[in-house]
N, C-alpha and C. Protein backbone atom coordinates (compact mmCIF):
# COMPACT_ATOMS: atom_id res chain seq x y z
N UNK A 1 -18.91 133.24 49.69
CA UNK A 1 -18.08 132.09 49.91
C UNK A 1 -18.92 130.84 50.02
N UNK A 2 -19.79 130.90 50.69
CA UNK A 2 -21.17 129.59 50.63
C UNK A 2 -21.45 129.18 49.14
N UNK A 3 -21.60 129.80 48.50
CA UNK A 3 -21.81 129.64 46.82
C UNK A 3 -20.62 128.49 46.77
N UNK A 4 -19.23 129.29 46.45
CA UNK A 4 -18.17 128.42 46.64
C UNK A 4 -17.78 127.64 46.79
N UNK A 5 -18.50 127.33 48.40
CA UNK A 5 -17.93 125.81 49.17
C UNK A 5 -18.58 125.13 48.88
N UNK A 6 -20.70 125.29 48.49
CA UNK A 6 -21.63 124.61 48.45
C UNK A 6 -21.23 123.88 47.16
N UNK A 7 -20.78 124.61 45.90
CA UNK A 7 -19.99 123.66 44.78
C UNK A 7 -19.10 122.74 45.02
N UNK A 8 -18.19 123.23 45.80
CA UNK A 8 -16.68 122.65 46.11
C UNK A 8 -17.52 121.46 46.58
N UNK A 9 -18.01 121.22 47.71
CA UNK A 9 -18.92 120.11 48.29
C UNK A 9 -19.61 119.27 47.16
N UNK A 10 -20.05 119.83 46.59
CA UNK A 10 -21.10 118.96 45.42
C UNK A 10 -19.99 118.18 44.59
N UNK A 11 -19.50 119.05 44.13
CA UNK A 11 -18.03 118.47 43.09
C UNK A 11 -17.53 117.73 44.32
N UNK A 12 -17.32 117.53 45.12
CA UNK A 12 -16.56 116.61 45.91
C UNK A 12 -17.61 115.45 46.13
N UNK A 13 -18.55 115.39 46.50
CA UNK A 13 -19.59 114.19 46.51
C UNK A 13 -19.91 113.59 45.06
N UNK A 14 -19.83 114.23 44.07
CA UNK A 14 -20.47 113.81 42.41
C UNK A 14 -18.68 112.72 42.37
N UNK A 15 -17.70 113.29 42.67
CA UNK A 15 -16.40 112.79 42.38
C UNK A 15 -16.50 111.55 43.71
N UNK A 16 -16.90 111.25 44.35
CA UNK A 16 -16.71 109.90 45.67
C UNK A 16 -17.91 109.14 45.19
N UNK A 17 -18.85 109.82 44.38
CA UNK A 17 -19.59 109.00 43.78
C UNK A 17 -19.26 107.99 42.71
N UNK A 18 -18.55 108.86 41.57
CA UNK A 18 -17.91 107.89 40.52
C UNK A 18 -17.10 107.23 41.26
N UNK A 19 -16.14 107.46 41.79
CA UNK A 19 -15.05 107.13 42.46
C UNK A 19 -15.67 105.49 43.09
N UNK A 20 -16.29 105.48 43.88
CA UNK A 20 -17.63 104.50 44.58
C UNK A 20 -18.36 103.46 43.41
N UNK A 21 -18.51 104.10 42.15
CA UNK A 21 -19.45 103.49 41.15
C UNK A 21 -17.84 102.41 40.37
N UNK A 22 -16.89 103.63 39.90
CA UNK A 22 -15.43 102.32 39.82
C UNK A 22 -15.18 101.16 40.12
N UNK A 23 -15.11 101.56 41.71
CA UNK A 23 -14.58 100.61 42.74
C UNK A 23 -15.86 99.77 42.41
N UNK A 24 -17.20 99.82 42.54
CA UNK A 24 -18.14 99.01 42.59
C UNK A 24 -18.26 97.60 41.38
N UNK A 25 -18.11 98.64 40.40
CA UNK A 25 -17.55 98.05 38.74
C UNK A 25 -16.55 96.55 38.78
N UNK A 26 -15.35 97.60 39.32
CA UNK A 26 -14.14 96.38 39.52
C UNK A 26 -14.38 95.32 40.65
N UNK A 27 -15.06 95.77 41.58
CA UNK A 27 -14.66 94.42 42.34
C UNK A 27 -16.15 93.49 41.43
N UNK A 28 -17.30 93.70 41.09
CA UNK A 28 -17.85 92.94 40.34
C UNK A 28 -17.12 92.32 39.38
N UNK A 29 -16.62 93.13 38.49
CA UNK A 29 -15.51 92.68 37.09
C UNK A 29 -15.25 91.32 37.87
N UNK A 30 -14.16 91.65 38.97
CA UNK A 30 -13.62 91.10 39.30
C UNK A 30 -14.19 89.19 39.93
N UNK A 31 -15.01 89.89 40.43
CA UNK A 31 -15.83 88.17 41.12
C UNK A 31 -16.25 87.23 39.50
N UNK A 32 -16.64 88.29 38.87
CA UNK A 32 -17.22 87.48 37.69
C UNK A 32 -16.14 86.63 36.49
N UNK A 33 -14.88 87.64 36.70
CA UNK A 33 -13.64 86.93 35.74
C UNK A 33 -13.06 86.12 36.95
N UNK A 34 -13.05 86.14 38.20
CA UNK A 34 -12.94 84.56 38.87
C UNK A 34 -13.60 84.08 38.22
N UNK A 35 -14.90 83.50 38.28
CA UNK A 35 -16.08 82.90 38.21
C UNK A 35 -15.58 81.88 36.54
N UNK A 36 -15.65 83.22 35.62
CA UNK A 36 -14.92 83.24 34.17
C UNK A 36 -13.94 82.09 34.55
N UNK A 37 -13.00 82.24 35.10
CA UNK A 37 -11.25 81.73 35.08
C UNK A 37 -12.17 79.77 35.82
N UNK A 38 -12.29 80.34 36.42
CA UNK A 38 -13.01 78.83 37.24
C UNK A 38 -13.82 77.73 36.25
N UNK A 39 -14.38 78.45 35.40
CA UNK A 39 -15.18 77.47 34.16
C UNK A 39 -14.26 77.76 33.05
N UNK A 40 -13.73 78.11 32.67
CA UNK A 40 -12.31 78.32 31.70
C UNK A 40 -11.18 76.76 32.06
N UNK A 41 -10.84 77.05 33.08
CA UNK A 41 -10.35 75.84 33.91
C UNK A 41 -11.01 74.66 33.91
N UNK A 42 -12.34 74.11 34.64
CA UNK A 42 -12.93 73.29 34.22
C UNK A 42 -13.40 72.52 32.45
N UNK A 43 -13.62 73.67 31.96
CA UNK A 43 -13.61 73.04 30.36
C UNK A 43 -12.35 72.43 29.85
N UNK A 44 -10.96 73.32 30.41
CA UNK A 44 -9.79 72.73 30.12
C UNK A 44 -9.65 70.79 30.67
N UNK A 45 -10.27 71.60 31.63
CA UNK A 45 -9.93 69.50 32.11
C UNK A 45 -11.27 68.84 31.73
N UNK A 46 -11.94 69.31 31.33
CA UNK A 46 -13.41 68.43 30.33
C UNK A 46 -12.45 68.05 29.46
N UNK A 47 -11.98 69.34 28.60
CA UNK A 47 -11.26 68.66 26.93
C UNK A 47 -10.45 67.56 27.57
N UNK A 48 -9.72 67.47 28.72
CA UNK A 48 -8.93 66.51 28.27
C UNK A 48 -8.94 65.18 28.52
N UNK A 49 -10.27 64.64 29.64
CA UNK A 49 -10.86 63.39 29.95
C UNK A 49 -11.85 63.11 28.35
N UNK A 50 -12.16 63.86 27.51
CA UNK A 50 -12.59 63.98 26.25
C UNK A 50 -11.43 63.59 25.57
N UNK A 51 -10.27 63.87 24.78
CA UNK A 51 -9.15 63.48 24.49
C UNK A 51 -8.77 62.35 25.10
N UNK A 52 -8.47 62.37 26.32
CA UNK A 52 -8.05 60.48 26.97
C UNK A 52 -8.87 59.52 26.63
N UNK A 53 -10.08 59.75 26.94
CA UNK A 53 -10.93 58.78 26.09
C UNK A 53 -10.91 58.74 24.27
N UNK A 54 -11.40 59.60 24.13
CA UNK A 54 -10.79 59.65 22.15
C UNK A 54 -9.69 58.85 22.07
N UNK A 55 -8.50 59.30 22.51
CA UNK A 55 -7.11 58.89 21.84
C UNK A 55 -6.49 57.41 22.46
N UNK A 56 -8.20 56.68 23.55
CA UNK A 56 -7.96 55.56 24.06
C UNK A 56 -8.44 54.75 23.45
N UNK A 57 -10.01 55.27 22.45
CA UNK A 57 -10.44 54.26 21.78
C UNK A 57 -11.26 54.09 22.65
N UNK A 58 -11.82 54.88 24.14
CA UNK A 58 -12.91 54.20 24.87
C UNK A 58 -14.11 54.84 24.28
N UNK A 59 -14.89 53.76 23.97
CA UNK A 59 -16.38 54.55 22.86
C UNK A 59 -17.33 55.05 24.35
N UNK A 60 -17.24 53.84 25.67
CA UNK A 60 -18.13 54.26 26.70
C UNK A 60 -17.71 55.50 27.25
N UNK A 61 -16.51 55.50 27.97
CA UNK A 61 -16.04 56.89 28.66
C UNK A 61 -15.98 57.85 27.71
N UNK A 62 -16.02 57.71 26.36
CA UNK A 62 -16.22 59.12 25.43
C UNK A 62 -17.69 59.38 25.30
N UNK A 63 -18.17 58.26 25.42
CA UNK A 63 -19.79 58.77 25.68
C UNK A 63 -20.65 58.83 26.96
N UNK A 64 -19.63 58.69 28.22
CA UNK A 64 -20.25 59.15 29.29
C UNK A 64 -20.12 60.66 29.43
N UNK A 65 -19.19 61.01 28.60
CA UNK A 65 -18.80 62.77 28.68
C UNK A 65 -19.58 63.58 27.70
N UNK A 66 -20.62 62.70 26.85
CA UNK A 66 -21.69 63.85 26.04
C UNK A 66 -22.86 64.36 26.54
N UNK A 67 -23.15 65.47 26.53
CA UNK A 67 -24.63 66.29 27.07
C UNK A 67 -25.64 65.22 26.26
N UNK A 68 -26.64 65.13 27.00
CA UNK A 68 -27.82 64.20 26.04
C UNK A 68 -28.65 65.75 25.00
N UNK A 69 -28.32 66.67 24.92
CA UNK A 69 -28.58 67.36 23.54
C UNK A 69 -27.34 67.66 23.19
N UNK A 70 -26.27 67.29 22.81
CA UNK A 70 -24.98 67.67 22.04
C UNK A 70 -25.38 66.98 20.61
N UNK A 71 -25.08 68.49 19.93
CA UNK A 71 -25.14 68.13 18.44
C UNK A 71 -23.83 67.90 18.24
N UNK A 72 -23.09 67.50 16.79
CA UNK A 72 -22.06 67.36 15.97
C UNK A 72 -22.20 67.80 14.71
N UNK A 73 -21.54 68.85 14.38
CA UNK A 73 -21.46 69.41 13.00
C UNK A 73 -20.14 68.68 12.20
N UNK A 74 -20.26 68.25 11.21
CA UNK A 74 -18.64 67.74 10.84
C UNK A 74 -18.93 68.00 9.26
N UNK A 75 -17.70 68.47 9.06
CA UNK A 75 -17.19 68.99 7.01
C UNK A 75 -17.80 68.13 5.97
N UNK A 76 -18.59 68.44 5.37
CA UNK A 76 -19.67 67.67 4.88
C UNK A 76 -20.54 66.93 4.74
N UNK A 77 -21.00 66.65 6.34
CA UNK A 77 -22.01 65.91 6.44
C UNK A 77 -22.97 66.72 7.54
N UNK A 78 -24.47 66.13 6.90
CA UNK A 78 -25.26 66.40 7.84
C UNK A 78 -25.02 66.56 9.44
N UNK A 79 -25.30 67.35 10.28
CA UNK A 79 -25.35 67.06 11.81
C UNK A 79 -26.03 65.96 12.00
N UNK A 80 -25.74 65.47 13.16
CA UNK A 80 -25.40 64.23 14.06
C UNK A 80 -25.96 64.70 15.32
N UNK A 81 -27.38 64.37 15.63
CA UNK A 81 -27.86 64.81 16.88
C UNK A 81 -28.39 63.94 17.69
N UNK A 82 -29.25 64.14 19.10
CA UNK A 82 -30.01 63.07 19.78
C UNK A 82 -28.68 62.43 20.38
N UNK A 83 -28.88 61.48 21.79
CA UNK A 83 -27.98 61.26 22.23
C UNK A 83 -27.58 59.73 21.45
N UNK A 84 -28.21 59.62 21.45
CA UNK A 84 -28.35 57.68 20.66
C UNK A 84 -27.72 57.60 19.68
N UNK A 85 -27.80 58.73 18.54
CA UNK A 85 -27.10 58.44 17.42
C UNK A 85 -25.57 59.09 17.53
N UNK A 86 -25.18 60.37 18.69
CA UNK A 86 -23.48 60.88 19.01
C UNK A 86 -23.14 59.42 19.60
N UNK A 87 -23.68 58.49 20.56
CA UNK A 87 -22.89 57.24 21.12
C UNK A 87 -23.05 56.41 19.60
N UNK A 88 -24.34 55.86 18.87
CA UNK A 88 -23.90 55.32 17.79
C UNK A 88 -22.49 55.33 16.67
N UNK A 89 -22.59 56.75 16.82
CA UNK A 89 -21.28 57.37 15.77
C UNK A 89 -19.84 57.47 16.12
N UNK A 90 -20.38 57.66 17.72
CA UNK A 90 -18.58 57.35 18.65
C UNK A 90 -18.22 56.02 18.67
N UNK A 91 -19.08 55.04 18.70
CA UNK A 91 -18.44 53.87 18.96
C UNK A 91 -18.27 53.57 17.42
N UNK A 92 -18.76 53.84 16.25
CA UNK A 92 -18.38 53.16 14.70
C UNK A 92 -16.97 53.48 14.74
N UNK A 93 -16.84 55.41 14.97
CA UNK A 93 -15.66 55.79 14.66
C UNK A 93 -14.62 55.01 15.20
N UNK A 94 -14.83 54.54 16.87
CA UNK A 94 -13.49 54.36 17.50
C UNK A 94 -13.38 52.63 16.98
N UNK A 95 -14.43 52.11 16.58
CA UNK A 95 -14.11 51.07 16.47
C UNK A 95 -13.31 50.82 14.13
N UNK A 96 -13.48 51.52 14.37
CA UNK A 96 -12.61 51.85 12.94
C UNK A 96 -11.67 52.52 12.74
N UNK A 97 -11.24 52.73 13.41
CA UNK A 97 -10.06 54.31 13.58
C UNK A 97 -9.55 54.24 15.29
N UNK A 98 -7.96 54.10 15.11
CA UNK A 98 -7.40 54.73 15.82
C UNK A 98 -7.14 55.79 15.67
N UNK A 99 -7.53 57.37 17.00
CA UNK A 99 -7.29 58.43 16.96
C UNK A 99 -6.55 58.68 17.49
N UNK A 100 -5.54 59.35 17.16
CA UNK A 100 -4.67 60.62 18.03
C UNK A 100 -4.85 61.88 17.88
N UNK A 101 -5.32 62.43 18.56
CA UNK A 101 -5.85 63.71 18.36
C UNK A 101 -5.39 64.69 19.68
N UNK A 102 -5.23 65.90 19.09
CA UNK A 102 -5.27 67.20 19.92
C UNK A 102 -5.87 68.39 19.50
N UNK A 103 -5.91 69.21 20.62
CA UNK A 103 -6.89 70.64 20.25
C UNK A 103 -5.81 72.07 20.95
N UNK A 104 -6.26 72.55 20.60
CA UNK A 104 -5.25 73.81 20.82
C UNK A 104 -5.96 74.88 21.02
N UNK A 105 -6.40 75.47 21.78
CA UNK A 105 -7.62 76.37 22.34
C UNK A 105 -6.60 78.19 21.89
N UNK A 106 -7.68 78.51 21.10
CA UNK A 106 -6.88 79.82 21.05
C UNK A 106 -7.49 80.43 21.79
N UNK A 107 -9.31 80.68 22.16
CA UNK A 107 -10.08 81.74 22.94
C UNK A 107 -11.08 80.33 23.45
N UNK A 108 -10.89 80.54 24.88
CA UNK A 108 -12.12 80.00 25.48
C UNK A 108 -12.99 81.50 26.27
N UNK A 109 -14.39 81.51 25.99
CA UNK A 109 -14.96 82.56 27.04
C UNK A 109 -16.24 81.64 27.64
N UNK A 110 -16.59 82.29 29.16
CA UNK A 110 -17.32 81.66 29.80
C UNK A 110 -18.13 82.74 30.41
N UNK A 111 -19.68 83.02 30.29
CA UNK A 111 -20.36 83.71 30.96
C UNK A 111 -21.34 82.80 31.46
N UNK A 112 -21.85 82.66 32.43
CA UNK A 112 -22.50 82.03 33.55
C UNK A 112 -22.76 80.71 33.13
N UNK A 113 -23.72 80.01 32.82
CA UNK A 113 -23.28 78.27 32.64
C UNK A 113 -22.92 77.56 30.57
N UNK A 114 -22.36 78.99 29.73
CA UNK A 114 -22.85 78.60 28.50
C UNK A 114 -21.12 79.21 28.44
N UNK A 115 -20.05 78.54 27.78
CA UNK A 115 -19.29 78.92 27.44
C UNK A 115 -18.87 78.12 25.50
N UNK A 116 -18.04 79.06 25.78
CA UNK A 116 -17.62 78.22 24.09
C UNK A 116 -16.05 78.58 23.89
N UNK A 117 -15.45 77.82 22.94
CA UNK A 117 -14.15 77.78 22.57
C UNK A 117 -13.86 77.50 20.68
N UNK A 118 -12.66 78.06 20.96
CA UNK A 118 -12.38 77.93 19.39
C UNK A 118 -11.03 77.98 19.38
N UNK A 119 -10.42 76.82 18.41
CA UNK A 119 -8.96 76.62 18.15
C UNK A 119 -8.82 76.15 16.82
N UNK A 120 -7.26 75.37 16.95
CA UNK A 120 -6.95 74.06 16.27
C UNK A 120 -6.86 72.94 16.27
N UNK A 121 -7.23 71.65 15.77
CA UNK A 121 -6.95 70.78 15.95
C UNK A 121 -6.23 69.79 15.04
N UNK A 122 -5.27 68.88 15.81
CA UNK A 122 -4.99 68.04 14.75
C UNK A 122 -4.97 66.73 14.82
N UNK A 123 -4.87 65.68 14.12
CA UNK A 123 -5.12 64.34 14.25
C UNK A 123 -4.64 63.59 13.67
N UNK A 124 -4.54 61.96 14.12
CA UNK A 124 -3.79 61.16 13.14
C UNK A 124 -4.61 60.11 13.02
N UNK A 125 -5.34 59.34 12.09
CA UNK A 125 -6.65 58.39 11.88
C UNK A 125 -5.77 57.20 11.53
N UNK A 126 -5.84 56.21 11.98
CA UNK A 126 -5.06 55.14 11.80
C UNK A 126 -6.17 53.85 11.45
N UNK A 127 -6.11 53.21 10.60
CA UNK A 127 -7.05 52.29 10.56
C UNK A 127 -7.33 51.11 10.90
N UNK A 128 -7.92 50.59 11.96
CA UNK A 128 -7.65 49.30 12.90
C UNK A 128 -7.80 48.27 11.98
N UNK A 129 -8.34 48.48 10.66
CA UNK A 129 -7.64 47.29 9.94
C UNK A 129 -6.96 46.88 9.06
N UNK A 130 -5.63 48.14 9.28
CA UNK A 130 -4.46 48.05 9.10
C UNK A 130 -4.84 49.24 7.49
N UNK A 131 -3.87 49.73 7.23
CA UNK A 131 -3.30 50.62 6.30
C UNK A 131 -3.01 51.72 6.36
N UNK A 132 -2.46 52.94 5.00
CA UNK A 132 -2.17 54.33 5.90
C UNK A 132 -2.65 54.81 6.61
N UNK A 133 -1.93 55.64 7.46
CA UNK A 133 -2.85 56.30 8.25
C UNK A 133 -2.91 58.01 7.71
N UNK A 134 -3.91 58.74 8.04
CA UNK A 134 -4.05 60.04 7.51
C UNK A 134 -3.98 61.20 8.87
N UNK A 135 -3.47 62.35 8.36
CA UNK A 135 -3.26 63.55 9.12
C UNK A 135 -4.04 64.40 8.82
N UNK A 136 -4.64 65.35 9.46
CA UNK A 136 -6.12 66.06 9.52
C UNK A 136 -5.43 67.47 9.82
N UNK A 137 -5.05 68.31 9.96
CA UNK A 137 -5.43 69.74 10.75
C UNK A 137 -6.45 70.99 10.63
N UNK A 138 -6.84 71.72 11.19
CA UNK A 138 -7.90 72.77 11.06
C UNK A 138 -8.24 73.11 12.14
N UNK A 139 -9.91 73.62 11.96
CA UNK A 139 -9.98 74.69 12.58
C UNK A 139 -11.51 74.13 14.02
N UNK A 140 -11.68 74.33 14.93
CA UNK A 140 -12.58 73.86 15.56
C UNK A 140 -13.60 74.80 16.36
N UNK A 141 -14.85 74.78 16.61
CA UNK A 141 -15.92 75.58 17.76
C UNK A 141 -16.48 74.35 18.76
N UNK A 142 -16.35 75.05 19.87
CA UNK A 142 -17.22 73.99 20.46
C UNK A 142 -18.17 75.00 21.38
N UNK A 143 -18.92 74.81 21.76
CA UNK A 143 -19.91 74.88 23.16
C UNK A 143 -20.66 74.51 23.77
N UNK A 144 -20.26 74.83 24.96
CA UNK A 144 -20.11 73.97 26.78
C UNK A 144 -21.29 74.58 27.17
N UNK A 145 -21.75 73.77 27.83
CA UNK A 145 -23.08 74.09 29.09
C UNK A 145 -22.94 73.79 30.31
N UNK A 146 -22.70 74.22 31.60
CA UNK A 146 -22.52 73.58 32.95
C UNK A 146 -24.27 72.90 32.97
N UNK A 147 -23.80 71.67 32.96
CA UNK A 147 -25.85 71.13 33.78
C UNK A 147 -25.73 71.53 34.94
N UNK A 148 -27.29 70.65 35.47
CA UNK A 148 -27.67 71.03 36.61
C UNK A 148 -26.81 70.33 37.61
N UNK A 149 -26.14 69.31 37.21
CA UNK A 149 -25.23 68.69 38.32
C UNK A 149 -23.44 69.36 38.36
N UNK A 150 -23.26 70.53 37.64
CA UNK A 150 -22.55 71.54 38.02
C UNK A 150 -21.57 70.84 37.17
N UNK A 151 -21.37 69.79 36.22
CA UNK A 151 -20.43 69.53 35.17
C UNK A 151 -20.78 70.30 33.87
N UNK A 152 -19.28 70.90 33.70
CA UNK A 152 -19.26 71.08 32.15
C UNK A 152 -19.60 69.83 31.28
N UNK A 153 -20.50 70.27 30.21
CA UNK A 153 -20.52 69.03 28.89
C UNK A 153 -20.75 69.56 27.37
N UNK A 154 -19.97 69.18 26.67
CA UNK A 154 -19.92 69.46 25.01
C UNK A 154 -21.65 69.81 24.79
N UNK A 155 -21.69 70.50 23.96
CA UNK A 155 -23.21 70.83 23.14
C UNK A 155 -23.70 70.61 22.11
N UNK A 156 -22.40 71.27 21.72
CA UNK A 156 -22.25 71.51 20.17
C UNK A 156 -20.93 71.79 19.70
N UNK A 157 -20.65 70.87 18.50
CA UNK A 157 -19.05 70.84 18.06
C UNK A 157 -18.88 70.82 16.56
N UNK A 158 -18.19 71.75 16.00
CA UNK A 158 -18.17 71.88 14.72
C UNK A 158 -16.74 72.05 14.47
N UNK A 159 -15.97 71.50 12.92
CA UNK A 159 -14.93 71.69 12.88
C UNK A 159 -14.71 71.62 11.43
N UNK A 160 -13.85 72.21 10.75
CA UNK A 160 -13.42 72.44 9.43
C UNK A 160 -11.94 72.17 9.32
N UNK A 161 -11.91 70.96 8.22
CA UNK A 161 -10.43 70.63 8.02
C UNK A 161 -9.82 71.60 6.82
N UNK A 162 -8.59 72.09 7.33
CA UNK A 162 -7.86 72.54 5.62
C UNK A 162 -6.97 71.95 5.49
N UNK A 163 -6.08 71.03 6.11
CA UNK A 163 -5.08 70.02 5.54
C UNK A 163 -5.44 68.88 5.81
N UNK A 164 -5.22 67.81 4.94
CA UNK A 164 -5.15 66.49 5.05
C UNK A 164 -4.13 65.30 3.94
N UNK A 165 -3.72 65.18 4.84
CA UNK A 165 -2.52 64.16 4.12
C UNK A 165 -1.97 63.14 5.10
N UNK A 166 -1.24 62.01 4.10
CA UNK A 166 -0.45 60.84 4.83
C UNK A 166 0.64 61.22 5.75
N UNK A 167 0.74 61.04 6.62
CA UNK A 167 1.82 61.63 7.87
C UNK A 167 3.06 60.99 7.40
């Protein structure tokens, strides 16, 4: 019977072990998809002081919100890097173009300060000195870095149009 029980015992400790290693699993899972949900959240309200400024035409407050290494990838042109030349290029654009723009996040993921996102976006380019205006939609990547002062900021942003026409 010692044979027996000495198993029964083992199988009962090997099983409170996994059992222990689970529980250990999930509540980690768990702290870390807070953690996840918490910078998921924050990028959401980055995009959209990013958008208020865009769709205000403010070239400064759209360029107080760029990382000083955020590149720009855009549909046929060279990247756009260094911080000097993303504020150079924000203020041409806004000062030539009224934007209306939105983004539509299909997957944001966030593991410890480097997250990234990918959607749709769409837009309406209006030309501040006066004529049609054009409609944009497609497809967008971006990725986020928390700095050292614990704000999310753009990195890197790339986007591919497949429609464009007069609204």
């Amino acid at each position: 019977m010692s044979g027996l029980a000495g198993r029964a015992s083992l199988v009962l400790k090997i099983t409170l072990a996994c059992v222990m290693a689970v529980l250990a699993t999930a509540c980690a899972t768990s702290a870390s998809s807070n953690a996840s949900s918490a910078g998921v959240e924050a990028i959401k309200a980055y995009n959209a002081q990013v958008l208020k400024a865009l769709n205000a035409g403010d070239a400064d407050a759209m360029n107080a919100l760029m990382a000083d290494d955020y590149v720009m990838f855009l549909q046929g042109r060279p990247p756009t890097q260094g911080i000097e030349a993303i504020r150079a290029a924000n203020r041409s654009f806004l000062a030539q173009w009224h934007d209306q723009e939105a983004w539509t996040a299909t997957e944001t993921v966030v593991q410890g300060d480097l997250g990234f996102q990918w959607g749709t976006f769409e837009l309406v380019l209006t030309p501040r000195a006066g004529g049609a205006a054009r409609r944009s939609v497609g497809n967008y990547l971006h990725i986020y870095q928390r700095k050292a002062d614990g704000k999310w900021r753009l990195t890197r942003a790339m986007n591919t149009t497949f429609a464009e026409k007069t609204p």
